[in-house]
N, C-alpha and C. Protein backbone atom coordinates (compact mmCIF):
# COMPACT_ATOMS: atom_id res chain seq x y z
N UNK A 1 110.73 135.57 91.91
CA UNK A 1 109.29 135.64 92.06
C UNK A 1 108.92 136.87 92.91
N UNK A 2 107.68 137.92 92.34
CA UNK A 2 107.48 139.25 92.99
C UNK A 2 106.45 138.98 94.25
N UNK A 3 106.22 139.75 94.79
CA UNK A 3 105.50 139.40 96.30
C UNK A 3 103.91 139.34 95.71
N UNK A 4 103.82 139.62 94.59
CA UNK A 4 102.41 139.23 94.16
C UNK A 4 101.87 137.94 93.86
N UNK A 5 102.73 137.81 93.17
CA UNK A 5 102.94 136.13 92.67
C UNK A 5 102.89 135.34 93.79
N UNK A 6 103.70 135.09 94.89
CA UNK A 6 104.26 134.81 95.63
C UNK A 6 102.84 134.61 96.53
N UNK A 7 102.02 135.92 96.78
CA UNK A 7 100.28 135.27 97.33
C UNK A 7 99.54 134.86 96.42
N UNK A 8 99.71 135.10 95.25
CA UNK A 8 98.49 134.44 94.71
C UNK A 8 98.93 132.67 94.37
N UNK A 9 100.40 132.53 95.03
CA UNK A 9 100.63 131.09 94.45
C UNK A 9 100.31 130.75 96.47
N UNK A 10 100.12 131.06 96.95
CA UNK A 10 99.56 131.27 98.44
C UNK A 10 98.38 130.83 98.90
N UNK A 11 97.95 131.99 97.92
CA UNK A 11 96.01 131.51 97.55
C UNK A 11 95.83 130.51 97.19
N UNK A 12 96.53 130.18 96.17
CA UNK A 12 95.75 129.00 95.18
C UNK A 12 96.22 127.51 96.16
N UNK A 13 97.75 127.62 96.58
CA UNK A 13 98.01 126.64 97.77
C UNK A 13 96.54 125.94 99.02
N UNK A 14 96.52 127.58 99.27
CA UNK A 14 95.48 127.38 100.45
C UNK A 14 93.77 126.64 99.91
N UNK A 15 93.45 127.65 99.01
CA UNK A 15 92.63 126.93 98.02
C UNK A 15 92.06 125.40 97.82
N UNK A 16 93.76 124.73 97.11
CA UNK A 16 93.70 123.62 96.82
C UNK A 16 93.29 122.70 98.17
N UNK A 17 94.03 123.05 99.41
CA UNK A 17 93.72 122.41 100.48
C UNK A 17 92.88 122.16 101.45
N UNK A 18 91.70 123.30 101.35
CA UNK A 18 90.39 123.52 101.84
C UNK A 18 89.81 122.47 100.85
N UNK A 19 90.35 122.31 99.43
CA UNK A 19 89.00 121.88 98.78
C UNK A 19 89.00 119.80 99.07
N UNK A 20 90.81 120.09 99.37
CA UNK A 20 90.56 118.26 99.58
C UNK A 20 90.35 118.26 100.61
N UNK A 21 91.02 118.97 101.97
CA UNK A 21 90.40 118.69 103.01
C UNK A 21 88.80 118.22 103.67
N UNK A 22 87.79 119.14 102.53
CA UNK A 22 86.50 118.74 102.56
C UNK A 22 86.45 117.71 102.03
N UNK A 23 87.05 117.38 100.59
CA UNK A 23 86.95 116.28 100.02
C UNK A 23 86.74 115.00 100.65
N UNK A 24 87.95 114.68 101.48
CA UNK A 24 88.09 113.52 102.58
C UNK A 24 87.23 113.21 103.45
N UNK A 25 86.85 114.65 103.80
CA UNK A 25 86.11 114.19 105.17
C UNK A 25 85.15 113.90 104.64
N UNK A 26 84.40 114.76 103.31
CA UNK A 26 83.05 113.68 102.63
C UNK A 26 83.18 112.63 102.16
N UNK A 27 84.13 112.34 101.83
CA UNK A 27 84.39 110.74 100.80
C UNK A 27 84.16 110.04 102.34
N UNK A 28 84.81 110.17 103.62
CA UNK A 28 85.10 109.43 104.33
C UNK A 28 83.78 109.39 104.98
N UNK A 29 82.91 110.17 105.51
CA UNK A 29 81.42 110.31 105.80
C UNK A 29 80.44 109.44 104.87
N UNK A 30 80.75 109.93 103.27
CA UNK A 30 79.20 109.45 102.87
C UNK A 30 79.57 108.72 101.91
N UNK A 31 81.14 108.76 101.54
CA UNK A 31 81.36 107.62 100.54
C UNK A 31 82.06 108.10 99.31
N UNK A 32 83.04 107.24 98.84
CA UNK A 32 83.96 108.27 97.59
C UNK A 32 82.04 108.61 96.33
N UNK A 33 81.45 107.16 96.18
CA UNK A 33 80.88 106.63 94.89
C UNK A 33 79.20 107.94 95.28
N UNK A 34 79.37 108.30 96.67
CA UNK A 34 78.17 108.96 96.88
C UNK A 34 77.96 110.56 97.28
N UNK A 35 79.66 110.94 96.77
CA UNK A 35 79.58 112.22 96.85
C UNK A 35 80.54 113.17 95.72
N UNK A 36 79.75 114.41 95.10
CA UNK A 36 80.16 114.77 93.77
C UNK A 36 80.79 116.06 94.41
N UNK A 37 80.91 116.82 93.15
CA UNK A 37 82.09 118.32 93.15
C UNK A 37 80.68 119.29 94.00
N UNK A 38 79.43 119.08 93.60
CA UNK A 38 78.59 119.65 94.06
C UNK A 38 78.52 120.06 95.47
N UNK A 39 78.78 118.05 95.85
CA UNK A 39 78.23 118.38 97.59
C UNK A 39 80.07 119.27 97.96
N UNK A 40 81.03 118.91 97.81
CA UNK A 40 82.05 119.67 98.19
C UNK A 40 82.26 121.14 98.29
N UNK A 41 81.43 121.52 96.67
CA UNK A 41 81.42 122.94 96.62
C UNK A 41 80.48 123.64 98.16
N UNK A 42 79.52 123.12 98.44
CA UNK A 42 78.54 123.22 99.09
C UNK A 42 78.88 123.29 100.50
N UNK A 43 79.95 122.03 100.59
CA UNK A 43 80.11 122.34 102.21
C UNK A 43 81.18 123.09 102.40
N UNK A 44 81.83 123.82 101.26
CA UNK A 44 82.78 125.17 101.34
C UNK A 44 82.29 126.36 101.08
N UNK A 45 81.13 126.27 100.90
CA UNK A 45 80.08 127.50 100.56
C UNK A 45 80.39 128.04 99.52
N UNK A 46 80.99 127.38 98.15
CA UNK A 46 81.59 127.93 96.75
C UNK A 46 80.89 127.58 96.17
N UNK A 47 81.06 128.10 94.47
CA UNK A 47 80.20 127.64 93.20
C UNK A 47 80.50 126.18 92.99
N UNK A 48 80.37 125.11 92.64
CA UNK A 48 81.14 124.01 91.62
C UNK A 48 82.31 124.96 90.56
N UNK A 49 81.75 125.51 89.70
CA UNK A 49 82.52 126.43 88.95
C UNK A 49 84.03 126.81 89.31
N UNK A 50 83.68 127.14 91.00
CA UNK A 50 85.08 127.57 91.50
C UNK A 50 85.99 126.55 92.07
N UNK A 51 85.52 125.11 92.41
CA UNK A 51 85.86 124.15 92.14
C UNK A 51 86.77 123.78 90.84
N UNK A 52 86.16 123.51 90.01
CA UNK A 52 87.42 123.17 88.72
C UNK A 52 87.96 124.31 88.33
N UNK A 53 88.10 125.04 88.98
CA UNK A 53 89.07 126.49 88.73
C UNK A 53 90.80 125.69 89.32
N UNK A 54 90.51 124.37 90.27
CA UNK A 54 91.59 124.22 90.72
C UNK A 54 91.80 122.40 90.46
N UNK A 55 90.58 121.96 90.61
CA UNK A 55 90.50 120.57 89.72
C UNK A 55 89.74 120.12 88.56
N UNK A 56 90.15 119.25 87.81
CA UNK A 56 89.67 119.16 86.40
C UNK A 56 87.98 118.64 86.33
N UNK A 57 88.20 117.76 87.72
CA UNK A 57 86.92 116.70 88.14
C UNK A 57 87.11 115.99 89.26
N UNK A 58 86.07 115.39 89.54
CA UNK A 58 86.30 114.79 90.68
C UNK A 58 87.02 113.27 91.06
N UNK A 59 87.46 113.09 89.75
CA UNK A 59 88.23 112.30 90.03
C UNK A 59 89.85 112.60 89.91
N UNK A 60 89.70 113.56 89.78
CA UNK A 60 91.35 114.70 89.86
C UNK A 60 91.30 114.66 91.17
N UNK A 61 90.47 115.28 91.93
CA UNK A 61 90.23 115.33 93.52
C UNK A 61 90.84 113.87 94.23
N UNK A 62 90.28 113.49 93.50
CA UNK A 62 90.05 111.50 94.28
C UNK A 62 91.39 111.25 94.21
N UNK A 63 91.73 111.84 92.94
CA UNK A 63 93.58 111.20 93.15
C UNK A 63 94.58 111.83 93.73
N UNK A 64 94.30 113.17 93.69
CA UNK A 64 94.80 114.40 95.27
C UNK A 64 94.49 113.69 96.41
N UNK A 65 93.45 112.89 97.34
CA UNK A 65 93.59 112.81 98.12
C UNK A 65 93.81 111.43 98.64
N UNK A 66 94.10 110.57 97.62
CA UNK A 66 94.51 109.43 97.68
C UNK A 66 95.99 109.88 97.65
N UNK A 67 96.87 110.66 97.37
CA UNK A 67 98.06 110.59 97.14
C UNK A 67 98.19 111.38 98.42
N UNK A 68 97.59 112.35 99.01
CA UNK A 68 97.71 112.72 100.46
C UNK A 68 97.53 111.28 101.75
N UNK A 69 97.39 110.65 100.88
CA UNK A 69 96.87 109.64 102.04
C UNK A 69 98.34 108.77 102.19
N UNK A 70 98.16 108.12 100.75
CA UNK A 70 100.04 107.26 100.51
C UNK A 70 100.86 107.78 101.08
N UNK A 71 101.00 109.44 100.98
CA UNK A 71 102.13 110.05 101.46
C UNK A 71 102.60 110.02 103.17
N UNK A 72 101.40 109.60 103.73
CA UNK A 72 101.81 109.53 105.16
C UNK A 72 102.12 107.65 105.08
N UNK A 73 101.10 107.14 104.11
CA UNK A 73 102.07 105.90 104.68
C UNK A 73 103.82 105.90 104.08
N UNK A 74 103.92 106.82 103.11
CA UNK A 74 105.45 106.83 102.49
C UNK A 74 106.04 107.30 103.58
N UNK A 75 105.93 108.58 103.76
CA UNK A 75 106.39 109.35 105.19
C UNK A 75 106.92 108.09 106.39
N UNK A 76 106.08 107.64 106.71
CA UNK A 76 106.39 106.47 107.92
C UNK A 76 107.53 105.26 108.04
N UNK A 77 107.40 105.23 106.74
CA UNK A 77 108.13 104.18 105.95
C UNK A 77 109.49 104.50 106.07
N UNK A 78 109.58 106.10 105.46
CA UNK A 78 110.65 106.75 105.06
C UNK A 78 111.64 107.13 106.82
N UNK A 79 110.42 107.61 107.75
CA UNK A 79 111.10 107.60 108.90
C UNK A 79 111.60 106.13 109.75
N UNK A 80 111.20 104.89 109.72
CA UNK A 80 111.51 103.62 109.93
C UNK A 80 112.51 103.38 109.32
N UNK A 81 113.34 103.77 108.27
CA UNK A 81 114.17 103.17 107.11
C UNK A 81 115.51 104.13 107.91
N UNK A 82 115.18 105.12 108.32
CA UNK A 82 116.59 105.71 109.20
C UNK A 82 116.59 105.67 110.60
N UNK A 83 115.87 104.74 111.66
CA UNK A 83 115.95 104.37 112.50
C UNK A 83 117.81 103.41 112.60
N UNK A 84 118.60 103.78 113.65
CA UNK A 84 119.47 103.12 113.77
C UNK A 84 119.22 101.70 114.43
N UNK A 85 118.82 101.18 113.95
CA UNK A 85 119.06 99.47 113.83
C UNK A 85 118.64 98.50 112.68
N UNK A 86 118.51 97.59 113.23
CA UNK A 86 119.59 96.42 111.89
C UNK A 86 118.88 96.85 110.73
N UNK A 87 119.13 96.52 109.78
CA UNK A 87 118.45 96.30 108.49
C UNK A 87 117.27 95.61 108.60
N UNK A 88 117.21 93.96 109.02
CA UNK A 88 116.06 93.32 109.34
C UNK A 88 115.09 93.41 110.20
N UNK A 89 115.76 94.50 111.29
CA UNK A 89 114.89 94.87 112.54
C UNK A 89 113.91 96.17 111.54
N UNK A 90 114.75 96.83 111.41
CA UNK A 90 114.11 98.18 110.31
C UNK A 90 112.99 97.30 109.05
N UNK A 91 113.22 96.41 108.35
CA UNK A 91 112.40 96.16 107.52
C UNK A 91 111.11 95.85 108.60
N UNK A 92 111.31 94.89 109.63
CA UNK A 92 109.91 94.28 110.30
C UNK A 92 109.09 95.22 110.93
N UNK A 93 109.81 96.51 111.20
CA UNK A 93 108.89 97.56 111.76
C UNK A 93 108.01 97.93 110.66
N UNK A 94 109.26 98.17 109.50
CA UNK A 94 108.07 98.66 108.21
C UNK A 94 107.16 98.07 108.04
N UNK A 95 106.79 96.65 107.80
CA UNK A 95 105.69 95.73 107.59
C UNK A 95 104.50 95.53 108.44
N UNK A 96 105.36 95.59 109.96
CA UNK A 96 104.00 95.83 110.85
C UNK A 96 103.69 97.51 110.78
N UNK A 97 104.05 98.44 110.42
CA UNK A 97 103.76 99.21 110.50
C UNK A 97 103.02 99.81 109.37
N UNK A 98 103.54 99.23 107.92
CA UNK A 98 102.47 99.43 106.76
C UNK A 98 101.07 98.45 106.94
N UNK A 99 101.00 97.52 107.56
CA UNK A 99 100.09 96.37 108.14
C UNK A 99 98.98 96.96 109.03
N UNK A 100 99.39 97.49 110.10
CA UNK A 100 98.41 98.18 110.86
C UNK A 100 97.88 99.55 110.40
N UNK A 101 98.58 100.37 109.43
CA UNK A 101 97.90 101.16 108.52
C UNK A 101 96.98 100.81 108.20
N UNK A 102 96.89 100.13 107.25
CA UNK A 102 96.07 99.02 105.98
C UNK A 102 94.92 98.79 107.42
N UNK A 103 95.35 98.13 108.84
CA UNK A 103 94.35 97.67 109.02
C UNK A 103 93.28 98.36 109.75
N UNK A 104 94.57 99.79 110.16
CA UNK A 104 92.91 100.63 111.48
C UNK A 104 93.04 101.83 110.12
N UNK A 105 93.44 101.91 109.57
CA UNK A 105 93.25 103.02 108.39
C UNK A 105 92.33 103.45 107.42
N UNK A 106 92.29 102.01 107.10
CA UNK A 106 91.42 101.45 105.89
C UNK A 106 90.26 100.51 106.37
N UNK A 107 90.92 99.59 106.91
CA UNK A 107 89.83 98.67 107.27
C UNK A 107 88.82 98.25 107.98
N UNK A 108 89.30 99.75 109.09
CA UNK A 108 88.13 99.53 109.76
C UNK A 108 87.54 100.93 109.61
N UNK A 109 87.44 101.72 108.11
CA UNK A 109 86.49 102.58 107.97
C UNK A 109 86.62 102.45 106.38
N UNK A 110 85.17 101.68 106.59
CA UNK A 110 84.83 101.20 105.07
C UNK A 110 84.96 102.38 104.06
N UNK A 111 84.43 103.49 104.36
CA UNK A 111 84.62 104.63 103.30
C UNK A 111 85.60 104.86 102.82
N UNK A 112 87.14 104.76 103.47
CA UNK A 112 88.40 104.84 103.24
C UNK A 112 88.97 103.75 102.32
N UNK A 113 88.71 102.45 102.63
CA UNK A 113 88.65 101.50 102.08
C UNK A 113 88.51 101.94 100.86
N UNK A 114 86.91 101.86 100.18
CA UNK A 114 86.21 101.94 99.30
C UNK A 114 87.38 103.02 98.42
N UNK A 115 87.85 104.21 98.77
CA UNK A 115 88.63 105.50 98.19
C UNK A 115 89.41 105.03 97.41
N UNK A 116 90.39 104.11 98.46
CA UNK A 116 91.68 103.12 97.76
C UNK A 116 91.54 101.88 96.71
N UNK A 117 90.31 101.76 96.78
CA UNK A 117 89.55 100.24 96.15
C UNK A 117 89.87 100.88 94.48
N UNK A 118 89.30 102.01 94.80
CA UNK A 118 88.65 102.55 93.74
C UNK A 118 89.98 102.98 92.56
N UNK A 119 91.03 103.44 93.25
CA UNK A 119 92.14 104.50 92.93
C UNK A 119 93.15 102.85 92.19
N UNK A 120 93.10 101.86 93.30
CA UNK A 120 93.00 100.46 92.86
C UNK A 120 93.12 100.36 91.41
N UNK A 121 91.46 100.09 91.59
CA UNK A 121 91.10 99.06 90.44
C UNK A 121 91.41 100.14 88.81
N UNK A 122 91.18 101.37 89.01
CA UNK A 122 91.50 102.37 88.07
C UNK A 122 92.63 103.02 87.90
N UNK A 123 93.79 101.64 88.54
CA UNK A 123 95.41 101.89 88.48
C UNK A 123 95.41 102.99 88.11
N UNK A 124 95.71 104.12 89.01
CA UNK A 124 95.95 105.32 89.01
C UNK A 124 97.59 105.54 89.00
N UNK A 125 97.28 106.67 88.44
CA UNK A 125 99.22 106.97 88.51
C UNK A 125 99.45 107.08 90.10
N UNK A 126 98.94 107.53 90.82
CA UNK A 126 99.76 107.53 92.25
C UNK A 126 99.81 106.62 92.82
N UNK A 127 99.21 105.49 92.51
CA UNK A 127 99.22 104.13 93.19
C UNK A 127 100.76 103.68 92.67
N UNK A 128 100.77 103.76 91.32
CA UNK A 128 102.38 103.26 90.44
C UNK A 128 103.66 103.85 91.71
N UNK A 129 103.19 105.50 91.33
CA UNK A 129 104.39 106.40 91.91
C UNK A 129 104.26 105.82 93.34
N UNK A 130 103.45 105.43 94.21
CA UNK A 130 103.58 104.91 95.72
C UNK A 130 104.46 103.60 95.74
N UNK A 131 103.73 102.91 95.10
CA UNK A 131 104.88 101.69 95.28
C UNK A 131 106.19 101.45 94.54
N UNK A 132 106.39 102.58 93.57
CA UNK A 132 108.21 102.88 93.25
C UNK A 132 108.60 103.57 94.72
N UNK A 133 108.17 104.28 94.79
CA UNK A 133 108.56 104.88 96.07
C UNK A 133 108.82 104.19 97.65
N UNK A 134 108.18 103.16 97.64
CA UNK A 134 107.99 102.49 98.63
C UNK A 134 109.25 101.26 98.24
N UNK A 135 108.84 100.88 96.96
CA UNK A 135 110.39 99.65 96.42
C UNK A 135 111.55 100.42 97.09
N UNK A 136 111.99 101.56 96.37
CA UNK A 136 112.92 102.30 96.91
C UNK A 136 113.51 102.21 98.13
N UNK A 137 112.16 102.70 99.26
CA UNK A 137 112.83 102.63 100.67
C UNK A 137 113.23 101.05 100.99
N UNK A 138 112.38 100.15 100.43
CA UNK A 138 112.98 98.93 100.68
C UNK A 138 114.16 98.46 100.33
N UNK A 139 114.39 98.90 99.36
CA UNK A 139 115.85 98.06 98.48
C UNK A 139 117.24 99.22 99.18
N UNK A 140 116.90 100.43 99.91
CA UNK A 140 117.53 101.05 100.18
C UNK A 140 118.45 100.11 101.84
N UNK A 141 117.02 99.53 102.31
CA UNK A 141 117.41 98.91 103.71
C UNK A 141 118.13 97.92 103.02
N UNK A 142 117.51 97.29 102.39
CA UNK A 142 118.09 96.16 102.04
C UNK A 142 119.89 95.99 101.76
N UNK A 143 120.17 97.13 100.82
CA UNK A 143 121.06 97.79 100.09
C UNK A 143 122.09 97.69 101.44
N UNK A 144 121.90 98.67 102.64
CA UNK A 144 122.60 98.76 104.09
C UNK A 144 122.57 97.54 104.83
N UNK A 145 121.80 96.51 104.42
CA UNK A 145 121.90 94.79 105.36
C UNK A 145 122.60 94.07 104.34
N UNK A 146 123.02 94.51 103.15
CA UNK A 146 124.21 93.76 102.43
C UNK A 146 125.33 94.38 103.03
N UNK A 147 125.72 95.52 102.67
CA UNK A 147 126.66 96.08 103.10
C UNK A 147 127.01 95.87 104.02
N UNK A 148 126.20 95.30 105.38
CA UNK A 148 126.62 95.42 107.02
C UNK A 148 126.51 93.73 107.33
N UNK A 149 126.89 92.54 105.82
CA UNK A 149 126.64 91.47 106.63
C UNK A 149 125.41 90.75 106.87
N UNK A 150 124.76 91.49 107.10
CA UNK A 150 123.33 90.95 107.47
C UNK A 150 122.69 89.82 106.03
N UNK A 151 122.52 90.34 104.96
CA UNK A 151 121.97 89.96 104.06
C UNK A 151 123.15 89.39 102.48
N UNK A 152 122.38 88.06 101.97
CA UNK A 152 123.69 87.96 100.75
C UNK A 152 123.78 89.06 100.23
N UNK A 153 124.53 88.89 99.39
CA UNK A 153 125.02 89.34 98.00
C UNK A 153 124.36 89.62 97.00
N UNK A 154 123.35 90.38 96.82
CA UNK A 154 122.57 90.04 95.76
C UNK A 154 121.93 91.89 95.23
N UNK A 155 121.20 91.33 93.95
CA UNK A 155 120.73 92.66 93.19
C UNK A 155 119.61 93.19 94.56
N UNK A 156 119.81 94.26 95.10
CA UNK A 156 119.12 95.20 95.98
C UNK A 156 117.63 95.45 95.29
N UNK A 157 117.62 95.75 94.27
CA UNK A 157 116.50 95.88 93.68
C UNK A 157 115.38 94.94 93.25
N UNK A 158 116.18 93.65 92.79
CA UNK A 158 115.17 92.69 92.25
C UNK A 158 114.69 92.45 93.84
N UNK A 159 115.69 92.15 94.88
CA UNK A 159 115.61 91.26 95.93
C UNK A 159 113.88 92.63 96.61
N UNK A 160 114.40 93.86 96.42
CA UNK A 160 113.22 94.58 97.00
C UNK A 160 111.89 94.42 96.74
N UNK A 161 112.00 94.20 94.96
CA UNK A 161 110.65 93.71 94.72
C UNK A 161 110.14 92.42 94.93
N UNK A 162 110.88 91.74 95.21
CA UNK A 162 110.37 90.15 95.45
C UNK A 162 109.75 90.44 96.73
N UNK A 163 110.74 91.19 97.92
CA UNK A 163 110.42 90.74 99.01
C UNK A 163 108.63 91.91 99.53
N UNK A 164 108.63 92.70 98.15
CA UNK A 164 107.05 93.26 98.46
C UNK A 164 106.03 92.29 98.11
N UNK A 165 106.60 91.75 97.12
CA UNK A 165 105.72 90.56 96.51
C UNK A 165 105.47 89.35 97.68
N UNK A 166 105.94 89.33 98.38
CA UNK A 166 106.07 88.04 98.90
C UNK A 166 105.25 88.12 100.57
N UNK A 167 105.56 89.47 100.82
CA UNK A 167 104.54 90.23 101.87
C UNK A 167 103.38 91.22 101.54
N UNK A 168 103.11 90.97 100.10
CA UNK A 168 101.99 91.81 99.86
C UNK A 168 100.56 91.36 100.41
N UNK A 169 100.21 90.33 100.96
CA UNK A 169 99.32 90.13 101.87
C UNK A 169 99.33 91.03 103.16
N UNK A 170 100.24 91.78 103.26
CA UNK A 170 100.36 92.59 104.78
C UNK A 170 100.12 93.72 104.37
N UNK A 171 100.33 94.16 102.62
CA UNK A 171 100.18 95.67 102.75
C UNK A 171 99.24 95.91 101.58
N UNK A 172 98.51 95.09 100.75
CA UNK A 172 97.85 95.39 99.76
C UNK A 172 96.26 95.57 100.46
N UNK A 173 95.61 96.40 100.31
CA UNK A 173 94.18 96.69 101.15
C UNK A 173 93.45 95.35 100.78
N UNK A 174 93.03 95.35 99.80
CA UNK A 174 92.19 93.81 99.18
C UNK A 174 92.79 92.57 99.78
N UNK A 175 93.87 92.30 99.84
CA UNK A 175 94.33 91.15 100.32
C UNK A 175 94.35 91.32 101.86
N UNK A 176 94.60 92.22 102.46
CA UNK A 176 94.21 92.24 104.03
C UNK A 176 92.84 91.74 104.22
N UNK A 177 92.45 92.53 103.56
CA UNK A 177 90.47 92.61 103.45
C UNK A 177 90.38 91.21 103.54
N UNK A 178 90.71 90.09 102.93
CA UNK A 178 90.43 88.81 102.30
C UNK A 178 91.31 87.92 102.91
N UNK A 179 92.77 88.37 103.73
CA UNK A 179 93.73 87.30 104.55
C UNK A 179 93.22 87.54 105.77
N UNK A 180 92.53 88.37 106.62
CA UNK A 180 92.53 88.87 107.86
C UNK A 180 92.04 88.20 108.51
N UNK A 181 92.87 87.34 109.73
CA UNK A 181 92.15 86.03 110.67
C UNK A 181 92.01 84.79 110.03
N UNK A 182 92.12 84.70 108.94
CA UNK A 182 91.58 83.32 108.39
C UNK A 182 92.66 82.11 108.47
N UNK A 183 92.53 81.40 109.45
CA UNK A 183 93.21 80.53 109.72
C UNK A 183 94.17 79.55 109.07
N UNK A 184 93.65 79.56 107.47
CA UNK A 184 94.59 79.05 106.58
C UNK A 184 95.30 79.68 105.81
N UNK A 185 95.99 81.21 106.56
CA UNK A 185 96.61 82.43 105.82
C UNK A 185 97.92 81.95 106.69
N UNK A 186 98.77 82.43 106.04
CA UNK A 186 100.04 82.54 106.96
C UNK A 186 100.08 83.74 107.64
N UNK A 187 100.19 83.82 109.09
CA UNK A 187 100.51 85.30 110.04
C UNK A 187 101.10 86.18 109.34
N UNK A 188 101.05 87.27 109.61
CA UNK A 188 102.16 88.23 109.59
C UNK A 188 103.32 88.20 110.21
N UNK A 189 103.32 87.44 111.07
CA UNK A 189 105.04 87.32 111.64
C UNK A 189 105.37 86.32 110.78
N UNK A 190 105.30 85.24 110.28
CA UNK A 190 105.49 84.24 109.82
C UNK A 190 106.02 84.38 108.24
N UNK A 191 104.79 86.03 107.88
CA UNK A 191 105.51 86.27 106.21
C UNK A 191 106.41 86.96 106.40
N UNK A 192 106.81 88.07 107.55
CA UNK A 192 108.35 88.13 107.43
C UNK A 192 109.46 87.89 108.11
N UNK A 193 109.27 86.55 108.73
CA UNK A 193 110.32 86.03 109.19
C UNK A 193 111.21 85.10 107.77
N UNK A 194 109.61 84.57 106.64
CA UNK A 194 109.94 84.05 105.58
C UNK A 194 110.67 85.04 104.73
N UNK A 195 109.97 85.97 104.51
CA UNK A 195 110.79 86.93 103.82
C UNK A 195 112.54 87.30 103.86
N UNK A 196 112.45 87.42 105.39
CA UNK A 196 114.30 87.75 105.89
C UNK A 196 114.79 86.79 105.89
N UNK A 197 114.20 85.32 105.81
CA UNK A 197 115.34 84.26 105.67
C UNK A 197 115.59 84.13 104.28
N UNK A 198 115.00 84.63 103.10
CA UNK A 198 114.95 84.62 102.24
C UNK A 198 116.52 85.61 101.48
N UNK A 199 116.16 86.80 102.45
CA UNK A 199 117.33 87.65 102.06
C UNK A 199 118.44 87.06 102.71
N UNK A 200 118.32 86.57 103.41
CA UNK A 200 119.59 86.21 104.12
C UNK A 200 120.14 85.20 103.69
């Protein structure tokens, strides 16, 4: 690649990231459903025009910055999963730690909420690619608490997806939204203490 190339793939980098960066902070201000390519162009002082020079629409945008968003909860995940201790100690950090995401992340700024609701209900491809990605780091711990004793014998993979299934009240936004405090929910300590006796 010639040193020309090389800035203009620079530019267009930098580009792309001014335009979600605004993106967010308007979705997160005035609302994914109440702000278009217009107001974005606007508060970057560009055409719209020069806008889909780099996204198709604004819901190309929506899924750029929904997948900037997953990626730090993947990121977190991914750094918890090589923490040296147990397997089961490592999974419970993950859960409270994808848990309190979900809950000062999302939940207590409705606009953010609303972003993910949305990306949700219009099963987006990055929602799919987040939670393969996320199975992964799980069945990976899991994978090292067989190996070390900790956990039976069993398929790493099925056992990963069960055990998202089974704590998806801790990490699915809607179901936080709808389990949170309510006295006839089971805790969060309680779904994965169930969970690890499960693997075990």
């Amino acid at each position: 690649m010639d040193e020309s190339t090389e800035t203009l793939d620079q530019t267009r980098l930098e580009n792309v990231t001014r335009i979600l960066d605004s993106a967010e902070r308007l979705f997160r201000h005035y609302g994914y459903s109440k702000t278009n390519v217009a107001d974005i162009a606007r508060d970057l002082g560009m055409s719209p025009a020069n806008i889909y020079r780099f996204f198709a629409s604004k819901t190309e945008i929506h899924q750029a910055v929904c997948g900037r968003m997953l990626g730090t909860s993947y990121q977190q995940a991914l750094a918890i999963s090589r923490l040296p201790i147990s397997a089961a100690d490592r999974l419970r950090q993950y859960l409270h730690a994808q848990h309190q995401l979900i809950v000062t992340a999302m939940m207590d700024h409705e606009k953010v909420h609303e972003m993910v609701i949305v990306a949700i209900e219009r099963d987006w491809h990055v929602i799919e690619k987040h939670i393969d990605r996320m199975n992964d780091v799980i069945e990976e711990i899991i994978s090292q608490g067989i190996a070390a004793g900790e956990f039976a014998a069993q398929d790493s993979t099925i056992a990963a997806r069960c055990f998202g299934a089974a704590t998806v009240n801790m990490c699915h936004p809607q179901m936080v939204a709808q389990c949170l405090a309510k006295p006839n929910r089971a805790t969060a300590e309680e779904l994965i203490e169930f969970a690890l006796k499960a693997l075990r």
